[in-house]
Protein backbone atom coordinates (compact mmCIF):
# COMPACT_ATOMS: atom_id res chain seq x y z
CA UNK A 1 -11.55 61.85 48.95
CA UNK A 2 -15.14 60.44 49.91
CA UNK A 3 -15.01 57.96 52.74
CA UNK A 4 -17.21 55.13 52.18
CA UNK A 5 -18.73 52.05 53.51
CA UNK A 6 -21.53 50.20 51.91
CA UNK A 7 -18.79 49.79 48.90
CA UNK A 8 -15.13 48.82 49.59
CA UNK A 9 -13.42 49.95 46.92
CA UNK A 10 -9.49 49.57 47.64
CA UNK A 11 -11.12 46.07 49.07
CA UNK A 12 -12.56 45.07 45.83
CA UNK A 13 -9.52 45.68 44.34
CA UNK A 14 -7.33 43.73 46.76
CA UNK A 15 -10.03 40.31 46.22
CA UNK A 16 -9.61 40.85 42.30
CA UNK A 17 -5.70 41.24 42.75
CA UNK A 18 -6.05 37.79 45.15
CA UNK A 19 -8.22 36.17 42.50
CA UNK A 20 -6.08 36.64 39.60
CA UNK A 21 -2.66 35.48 42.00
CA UNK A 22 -4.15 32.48 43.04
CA UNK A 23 -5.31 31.81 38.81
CA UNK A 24 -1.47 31.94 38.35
CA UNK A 25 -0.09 29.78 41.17
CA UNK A 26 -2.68 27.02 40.46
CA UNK A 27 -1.68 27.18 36.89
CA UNK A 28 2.15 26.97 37.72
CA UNK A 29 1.52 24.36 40.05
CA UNK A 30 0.05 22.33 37.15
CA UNK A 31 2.39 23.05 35.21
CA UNK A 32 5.79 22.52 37.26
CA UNK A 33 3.67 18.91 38.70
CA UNK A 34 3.16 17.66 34.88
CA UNK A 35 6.52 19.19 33.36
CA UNK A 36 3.71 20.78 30.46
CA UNK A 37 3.10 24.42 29.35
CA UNK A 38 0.06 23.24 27.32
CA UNK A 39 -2.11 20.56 29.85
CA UNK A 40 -5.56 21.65 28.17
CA UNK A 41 -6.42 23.88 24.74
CA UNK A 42 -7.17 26.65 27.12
CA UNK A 43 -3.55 26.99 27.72
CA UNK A 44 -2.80 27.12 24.18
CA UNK A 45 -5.17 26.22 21.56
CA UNK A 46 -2.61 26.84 17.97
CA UNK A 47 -0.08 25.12 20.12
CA UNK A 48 -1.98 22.19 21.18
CA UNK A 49 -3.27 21.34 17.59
CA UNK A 50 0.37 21.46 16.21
CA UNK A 51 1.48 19.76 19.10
CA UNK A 52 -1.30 16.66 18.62
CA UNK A 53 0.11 16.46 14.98
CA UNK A 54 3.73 15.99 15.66
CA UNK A 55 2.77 13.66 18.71
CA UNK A 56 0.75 11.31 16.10
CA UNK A 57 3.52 11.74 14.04
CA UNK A 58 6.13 11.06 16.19
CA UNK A 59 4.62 7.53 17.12
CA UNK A 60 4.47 6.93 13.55
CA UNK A 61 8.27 7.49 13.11
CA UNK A 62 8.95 5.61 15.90
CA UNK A 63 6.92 2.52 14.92
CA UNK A 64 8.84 3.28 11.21
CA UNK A 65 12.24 2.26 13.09
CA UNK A 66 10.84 -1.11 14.77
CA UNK A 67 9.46 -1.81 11.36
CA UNK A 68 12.19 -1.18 9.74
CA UNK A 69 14.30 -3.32 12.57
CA UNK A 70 12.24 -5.79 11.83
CA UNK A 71 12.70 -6.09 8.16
CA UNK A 72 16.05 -6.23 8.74
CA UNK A 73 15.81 -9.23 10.66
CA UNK A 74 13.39 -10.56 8.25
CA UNK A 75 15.82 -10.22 5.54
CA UNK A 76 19.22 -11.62 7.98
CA UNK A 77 17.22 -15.23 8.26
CA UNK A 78 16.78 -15.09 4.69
CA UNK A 79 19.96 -14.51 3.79
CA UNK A 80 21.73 -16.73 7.02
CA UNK A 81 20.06 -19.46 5.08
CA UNK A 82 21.03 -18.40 1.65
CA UNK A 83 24.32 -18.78 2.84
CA UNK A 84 23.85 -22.48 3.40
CA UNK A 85 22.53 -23.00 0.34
CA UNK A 86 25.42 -21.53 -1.45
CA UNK A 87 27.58 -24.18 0.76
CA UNK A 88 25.26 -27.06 -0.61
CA UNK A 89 25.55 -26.11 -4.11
CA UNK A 90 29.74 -25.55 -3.77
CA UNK A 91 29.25 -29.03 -2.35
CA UNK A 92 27.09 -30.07 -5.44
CA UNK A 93 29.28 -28.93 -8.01
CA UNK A 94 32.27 -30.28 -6.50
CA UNK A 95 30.60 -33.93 -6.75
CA UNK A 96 29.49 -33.47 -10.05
CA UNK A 97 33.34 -32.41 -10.91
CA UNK A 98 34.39 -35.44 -9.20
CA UNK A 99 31.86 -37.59 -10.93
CA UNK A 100 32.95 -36.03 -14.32
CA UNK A 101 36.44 -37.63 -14.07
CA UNK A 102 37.06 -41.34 -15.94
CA UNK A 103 38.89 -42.14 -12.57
CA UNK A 104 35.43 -42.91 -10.98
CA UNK A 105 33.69 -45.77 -11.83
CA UNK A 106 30.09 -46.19 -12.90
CA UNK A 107 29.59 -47.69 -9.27
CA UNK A 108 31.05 -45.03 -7.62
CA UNK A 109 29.28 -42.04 -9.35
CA UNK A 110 25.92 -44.23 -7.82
CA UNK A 111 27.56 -42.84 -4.32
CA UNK A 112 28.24 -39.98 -5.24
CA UNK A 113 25.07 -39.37 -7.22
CA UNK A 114 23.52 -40.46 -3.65
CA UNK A 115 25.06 -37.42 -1.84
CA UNK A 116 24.06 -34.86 -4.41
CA UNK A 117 21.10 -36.18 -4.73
CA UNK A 118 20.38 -35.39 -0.86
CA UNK A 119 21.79 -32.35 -0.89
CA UNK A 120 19.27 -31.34 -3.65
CA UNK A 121 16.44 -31.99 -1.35
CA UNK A 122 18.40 -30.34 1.41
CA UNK A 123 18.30 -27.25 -0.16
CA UNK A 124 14.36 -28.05 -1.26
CA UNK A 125 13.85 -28.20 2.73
CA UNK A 126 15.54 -25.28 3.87
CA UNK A 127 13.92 -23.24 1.51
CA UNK A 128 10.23 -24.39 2.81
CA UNK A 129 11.46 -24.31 6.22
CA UNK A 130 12.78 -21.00 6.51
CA UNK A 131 10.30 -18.32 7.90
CA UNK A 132 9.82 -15.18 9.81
CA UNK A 133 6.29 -15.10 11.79
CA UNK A 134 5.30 -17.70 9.66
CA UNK A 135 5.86 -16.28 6.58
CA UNK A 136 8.22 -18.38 4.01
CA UNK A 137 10.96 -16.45 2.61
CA UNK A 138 12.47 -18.75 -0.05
CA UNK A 139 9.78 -20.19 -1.43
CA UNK A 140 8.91 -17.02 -3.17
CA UNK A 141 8.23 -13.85 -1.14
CA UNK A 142 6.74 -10.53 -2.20
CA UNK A 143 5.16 -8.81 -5.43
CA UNK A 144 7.47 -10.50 -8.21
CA UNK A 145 7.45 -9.19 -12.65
CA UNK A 146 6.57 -12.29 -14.51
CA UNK A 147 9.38 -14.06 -16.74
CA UNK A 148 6.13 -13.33 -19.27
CA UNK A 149 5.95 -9.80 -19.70
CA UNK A 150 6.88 -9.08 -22.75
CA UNK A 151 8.79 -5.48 -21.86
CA UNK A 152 11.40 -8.55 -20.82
CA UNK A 153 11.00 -11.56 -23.15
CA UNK A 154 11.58 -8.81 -26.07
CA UNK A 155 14.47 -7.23 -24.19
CA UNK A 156 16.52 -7.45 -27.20
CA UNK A 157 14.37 -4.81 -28.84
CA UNK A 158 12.89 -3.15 -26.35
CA UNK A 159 16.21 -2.14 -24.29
CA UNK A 160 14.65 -3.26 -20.79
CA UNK A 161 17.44 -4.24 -18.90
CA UNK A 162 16.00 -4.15 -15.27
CA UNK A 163 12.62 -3.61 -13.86
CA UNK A 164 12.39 -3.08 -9.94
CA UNK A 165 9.21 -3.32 -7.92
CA UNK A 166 8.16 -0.44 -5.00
CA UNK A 167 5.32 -1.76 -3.79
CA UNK A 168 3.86 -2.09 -6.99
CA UNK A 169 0.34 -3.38 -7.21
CA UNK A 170 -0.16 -7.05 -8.98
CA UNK A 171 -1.85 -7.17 -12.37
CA UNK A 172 -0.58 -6.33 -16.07
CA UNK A 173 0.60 -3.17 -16.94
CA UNK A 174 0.60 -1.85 -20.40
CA UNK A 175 3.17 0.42 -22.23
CA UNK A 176 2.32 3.16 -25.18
CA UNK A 177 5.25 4.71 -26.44
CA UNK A 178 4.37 6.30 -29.35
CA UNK A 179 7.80 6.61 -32.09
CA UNK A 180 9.51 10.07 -31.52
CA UNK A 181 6.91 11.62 -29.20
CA UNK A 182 9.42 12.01 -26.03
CA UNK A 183 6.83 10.33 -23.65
CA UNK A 184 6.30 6.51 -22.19
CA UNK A 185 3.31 5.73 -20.80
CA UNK A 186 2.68 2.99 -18.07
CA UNK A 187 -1.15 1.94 -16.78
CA UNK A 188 -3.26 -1.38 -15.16
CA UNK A 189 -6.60 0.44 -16.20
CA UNK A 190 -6.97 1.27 -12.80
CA UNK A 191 -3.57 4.16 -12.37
CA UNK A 192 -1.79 5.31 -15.24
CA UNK A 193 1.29 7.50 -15.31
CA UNK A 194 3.28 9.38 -17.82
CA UNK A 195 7.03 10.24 -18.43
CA UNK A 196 8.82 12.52 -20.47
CA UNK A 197 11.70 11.03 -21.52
CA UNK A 198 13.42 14.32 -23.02
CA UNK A 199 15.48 15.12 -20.83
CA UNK A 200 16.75 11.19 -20.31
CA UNK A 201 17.00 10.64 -23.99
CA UNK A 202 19.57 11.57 -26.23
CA UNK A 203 17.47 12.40 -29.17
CA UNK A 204 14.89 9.49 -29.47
CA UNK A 205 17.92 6.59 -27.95
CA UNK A 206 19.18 6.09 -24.60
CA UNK A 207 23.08 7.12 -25.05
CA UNK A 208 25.47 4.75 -25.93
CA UNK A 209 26.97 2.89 -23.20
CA UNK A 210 24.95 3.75 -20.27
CA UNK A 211 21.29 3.19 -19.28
CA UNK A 212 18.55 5.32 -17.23
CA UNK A 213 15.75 5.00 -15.40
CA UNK A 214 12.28 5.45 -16.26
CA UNK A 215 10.48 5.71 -12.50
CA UNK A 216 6.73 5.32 -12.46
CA UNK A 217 6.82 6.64 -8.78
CA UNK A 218 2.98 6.57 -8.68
CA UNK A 219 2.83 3.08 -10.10
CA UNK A 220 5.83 2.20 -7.93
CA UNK A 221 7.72 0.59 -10.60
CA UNK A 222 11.04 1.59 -12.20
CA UNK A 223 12.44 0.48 -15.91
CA UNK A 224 15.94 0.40 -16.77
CA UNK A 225 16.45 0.99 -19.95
CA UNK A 226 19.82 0.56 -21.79
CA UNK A 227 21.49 2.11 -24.35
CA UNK A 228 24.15 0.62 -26.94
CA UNK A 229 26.57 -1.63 -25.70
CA UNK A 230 25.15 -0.84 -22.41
CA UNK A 231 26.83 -3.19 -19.81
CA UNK A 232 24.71 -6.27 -18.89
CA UNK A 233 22.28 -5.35 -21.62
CA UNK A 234 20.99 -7.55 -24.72
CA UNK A 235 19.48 -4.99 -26.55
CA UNK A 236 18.92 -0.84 -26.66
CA UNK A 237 15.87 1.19 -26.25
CA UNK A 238 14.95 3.55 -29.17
CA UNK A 239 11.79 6.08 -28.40
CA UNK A 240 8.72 3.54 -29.61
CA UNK A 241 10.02 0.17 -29.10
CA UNK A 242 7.88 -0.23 -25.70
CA UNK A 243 4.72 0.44 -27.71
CA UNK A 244 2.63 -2.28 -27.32
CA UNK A 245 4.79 -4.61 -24.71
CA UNK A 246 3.32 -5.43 -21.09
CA UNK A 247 4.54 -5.99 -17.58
CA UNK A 248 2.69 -8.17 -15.75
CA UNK A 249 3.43 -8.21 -11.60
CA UNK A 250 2.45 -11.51 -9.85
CA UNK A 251 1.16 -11.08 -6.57
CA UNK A 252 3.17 -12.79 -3.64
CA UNK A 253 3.03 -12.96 0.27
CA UNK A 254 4.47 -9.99 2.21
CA UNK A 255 7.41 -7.78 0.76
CA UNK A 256 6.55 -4.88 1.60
CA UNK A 257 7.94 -2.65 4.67
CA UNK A 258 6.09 0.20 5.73
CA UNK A 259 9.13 2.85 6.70
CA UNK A 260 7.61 6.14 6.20
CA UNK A 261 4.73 7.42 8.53
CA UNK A 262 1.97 8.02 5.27
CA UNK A 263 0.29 6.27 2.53
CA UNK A 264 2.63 6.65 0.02
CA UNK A 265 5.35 4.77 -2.04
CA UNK A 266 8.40 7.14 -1.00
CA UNK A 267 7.31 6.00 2.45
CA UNK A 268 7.38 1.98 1.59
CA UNK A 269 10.52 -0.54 1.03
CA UNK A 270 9.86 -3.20 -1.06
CA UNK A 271 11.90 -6.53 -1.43
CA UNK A 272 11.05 -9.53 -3.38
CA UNK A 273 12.81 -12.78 -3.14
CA UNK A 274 12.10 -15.42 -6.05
CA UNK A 275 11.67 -18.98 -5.49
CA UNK A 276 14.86 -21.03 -4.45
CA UNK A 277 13.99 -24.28 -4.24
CA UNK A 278 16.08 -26.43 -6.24
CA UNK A 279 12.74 -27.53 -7.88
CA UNK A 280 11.97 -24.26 -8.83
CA UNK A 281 12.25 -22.13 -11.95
CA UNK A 282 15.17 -20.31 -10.26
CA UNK A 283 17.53 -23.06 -10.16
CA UNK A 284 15.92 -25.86 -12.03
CA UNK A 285 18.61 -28.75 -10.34
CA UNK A 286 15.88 -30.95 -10.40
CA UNK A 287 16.86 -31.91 -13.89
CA UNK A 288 20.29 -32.70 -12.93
CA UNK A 289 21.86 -36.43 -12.42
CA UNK A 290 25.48 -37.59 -11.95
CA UNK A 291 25.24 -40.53 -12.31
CA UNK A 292 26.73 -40.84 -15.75
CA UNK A 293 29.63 -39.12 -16.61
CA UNK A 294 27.94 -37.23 -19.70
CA UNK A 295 25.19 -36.02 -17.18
CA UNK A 296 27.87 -34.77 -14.62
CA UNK A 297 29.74 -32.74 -17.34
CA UNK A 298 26.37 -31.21 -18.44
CA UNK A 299 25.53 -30.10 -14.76
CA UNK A 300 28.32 -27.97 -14.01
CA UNK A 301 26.96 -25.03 -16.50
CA UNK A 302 23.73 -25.35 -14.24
CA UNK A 303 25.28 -25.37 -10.97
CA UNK A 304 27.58 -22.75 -12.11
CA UNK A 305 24.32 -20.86 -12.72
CA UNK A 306 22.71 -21.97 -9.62
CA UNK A 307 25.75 -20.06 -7.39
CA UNK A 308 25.10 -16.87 -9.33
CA UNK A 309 21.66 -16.81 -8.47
CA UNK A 310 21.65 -17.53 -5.18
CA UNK A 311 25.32 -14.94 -4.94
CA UNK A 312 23.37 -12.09 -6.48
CA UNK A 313 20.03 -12.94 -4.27
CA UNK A 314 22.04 -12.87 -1.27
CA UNK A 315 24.10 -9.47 -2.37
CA UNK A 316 20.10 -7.73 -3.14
CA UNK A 317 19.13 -8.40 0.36
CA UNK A 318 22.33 -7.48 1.42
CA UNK A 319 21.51 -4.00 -0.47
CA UNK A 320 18.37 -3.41 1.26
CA UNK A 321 19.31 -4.13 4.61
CA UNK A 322 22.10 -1.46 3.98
CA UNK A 323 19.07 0.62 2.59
CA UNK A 324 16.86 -0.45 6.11
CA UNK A 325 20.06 0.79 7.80
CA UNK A 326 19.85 4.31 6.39
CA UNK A 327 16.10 4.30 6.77
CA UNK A 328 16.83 3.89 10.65
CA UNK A 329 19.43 7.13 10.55
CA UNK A 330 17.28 8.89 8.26
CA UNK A 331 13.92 8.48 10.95
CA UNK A 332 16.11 8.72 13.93
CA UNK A 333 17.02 12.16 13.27
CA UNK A 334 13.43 13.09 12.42
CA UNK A 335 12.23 11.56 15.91
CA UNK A 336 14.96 14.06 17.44
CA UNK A 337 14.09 16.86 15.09
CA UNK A 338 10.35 16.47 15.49
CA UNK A 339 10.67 16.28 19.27
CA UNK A 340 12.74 18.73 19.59
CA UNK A 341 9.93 21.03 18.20
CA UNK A 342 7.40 19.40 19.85
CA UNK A 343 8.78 20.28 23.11
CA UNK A 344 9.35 23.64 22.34
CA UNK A 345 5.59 24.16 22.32
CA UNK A 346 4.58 21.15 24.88
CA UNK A 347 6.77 21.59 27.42
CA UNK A 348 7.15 23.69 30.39
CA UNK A 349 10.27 25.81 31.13
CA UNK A 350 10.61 24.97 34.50
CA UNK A 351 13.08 27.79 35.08
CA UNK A 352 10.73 30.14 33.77
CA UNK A 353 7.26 28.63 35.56
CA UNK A 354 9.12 28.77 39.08
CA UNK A 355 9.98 32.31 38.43
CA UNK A 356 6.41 32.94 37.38
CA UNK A 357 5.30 30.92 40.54
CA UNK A 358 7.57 32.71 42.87
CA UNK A 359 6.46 35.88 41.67
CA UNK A 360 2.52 35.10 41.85
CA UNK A 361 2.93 34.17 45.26
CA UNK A 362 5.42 37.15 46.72
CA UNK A 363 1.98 38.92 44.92
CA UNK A 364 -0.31 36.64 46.52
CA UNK A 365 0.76 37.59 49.83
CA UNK A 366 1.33 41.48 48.99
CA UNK A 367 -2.69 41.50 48.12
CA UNK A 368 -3.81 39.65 51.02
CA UNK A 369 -2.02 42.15 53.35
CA UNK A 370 -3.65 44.78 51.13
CA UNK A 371 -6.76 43.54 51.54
CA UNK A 372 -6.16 43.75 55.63
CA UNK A 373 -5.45 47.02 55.12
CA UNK A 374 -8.63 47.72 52.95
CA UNK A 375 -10.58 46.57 55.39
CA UNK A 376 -9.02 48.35 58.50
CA UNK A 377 -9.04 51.65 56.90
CA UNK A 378 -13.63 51.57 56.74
CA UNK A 379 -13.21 51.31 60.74
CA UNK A 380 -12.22 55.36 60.41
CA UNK A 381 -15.79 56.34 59.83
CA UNK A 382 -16.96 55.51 63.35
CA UNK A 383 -14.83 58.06 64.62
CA UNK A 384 -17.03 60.48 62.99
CA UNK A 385 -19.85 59.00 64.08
């Protein structure tokens, strides 16, 4: 073996060996201080760009439960003061069955005329006074379809026994259904969508007794269309009796709640609450007076009405907060899921990275002894000099 001096080999070796050990126990010292495998793309570069994703997507999902919290809330003051409202028009109708009795005089139906006539405006005030963030919820809130559309004025014909809104843009929307073809076709002139209604059909009608649902998931609009003798239905759809009708979507203030984390109508909730002022087209009590007996009598059918509506308003939000309540499950478990992932390429082991550390420095130490000895063993050529 040559014995040399000008170059050190085994002392080379040793520096390298010291170089690469120290590398090791900074990097495990970064890691073990910040509790991350990837701190910089250098430590991982795939694993950092599917790691940025989730992380943007996590915050998404996370913000998807507050707004969905929210929403909820939104929708418990509507319906808290729904609830009232009932309680006013339970009152109301009692009245007007007490002024519908000969055992009150024309005198005392002025009292009592008095009260309802209060409570009328009551209910006209709570429904301009209730609001989330400033937004008025009974006074007409989100996207609603117009009384006019003819898909619904002609429901007799065309079969159209429900149409439901998700986060449907306003404007008019016009229906070709050509007779026998198997298709329905829904556009604005701006999106236009069609369905095959085959396999929904039986034949060219909508079988007898039940209903389905025609969903224009781009347009974010769904038809229910009913069959014979279909339960709450005036009329049943035959393939071709849409040709020709419209839907027209009024726009409205708010509505809409943004659960999902993209730009998309599976990731949106949409609610709409009509107008409930007793003034309004909803109820209509501003017609109403007690203060004859005929007038009382003729009330009741409106009041009677009046409940309903404002029963089945409160039981839809009802429905959707129940909906809100699965859309907080449903992006609960995808915040765990997503995490979980995202931590198995994030974050550090830290029973692995001290084993790595302990190692690099039990190394560390080995090649700096070395690297004594490297240099100790060139001193033997002076004693052959």
């Amino acid at each position: 073996m040559p014995l040399r001096v000008n170059n050190n080999i085994a002392a080379i070796n040793s520096q390298r060996a010291i170089g690469r050990n120290s590398g090791i126990i900074k990097k495990q010292l970064e890691r073990l201080s910040s509790g991350l495998r990837v701190n910089r793309a250098q430590d991982d570069a795939s694993g950092l760009v599917i790691s940025e994703g989730m992380r943007g997507e996590l915050s998404g999902w996370n913000q998807n439960i507050r707004n969905a919290e929210q929403g909820a809330n939104l929708l418990q003051v509507a319906e808290g003061s729904l609830q009232e409202v009932n309680n006013i028009l339970v009152r109301m109708r009692e009245l007007a069955v007490q002024s519908s009795s000969s055992t009150v005089s024309d005198t005392n139906r002025e009292s009592v005329a008095a009260e309802f006539n209060q409570l009328m405006s009551e209910i006209d005030r709570i429904a301009q006074a209730t609001a989330y963030n400033n937004s008025t919820l009974l006074t007409g809130f989100g996207n609603q379809v117009s009384t006019g559309s003819t898909a619904l004025t002609a429901s007799a014909t065309t079969g159209v026994a429900n149409i439901t809104l998700a986060a449907a843009e306003s404007g008019t929307y016009s229906f070709v259904d050509s007779t026998s073809d198997g298709s329905l076709t829904l556009g604005n002139g701006a999106a236009t969508q069609t369905l095959n209604m085959g396999t929904l059909l039986d034949g060219t009608v909508v079988a007898t007794g039940s209903s389905v649902v025609a969903n224009f998931d781009r347009l974010g609009i769904q038809v229910t269309l009913a069959g014979a003798n279909a339960l709450g239905a005036s009329g049943d759809y035959v393939d071709g009796d849409l040709s020709g009708r419209n839907l027209i979507v009024e726009s409205g203030t708010g509505g809409v709640f943004q659960v999902g984390p993209r730009d998309s109508y599976v990731n949106r909730i949409e609610v709409g609450i009509a107008d409930l002022r007793a003034t309004g087209n909803e109820l209509n009590l501003d017609t109403l007076a007690i203060d004859t007996i005929s007038g009382a009598r003729q009330s009741l059918a409106t009041l009677d009405r009046a409940v309903n509506t404002v029963s089945n308003e409160r039981g839809k939000l009802g429905a959707v907060q129940n909906r809100l309540s699965f859309a907080i499950a449903y992006s609960e478990n995808e915040v765990e899921s997503i995490s979980a992932s995202e931590a198995s390429i994030r974050d550090a082991d830290i029973a692995l990275e001290v084993t790595e550390f302990s190692r690099a420095q039990i190394l560390l130490q080995s090649s700096n002894a070395m690297l004594s000895q490297a240099n100790v063993t060139a001193f033997s050529a002076l004693s052959l000099l």
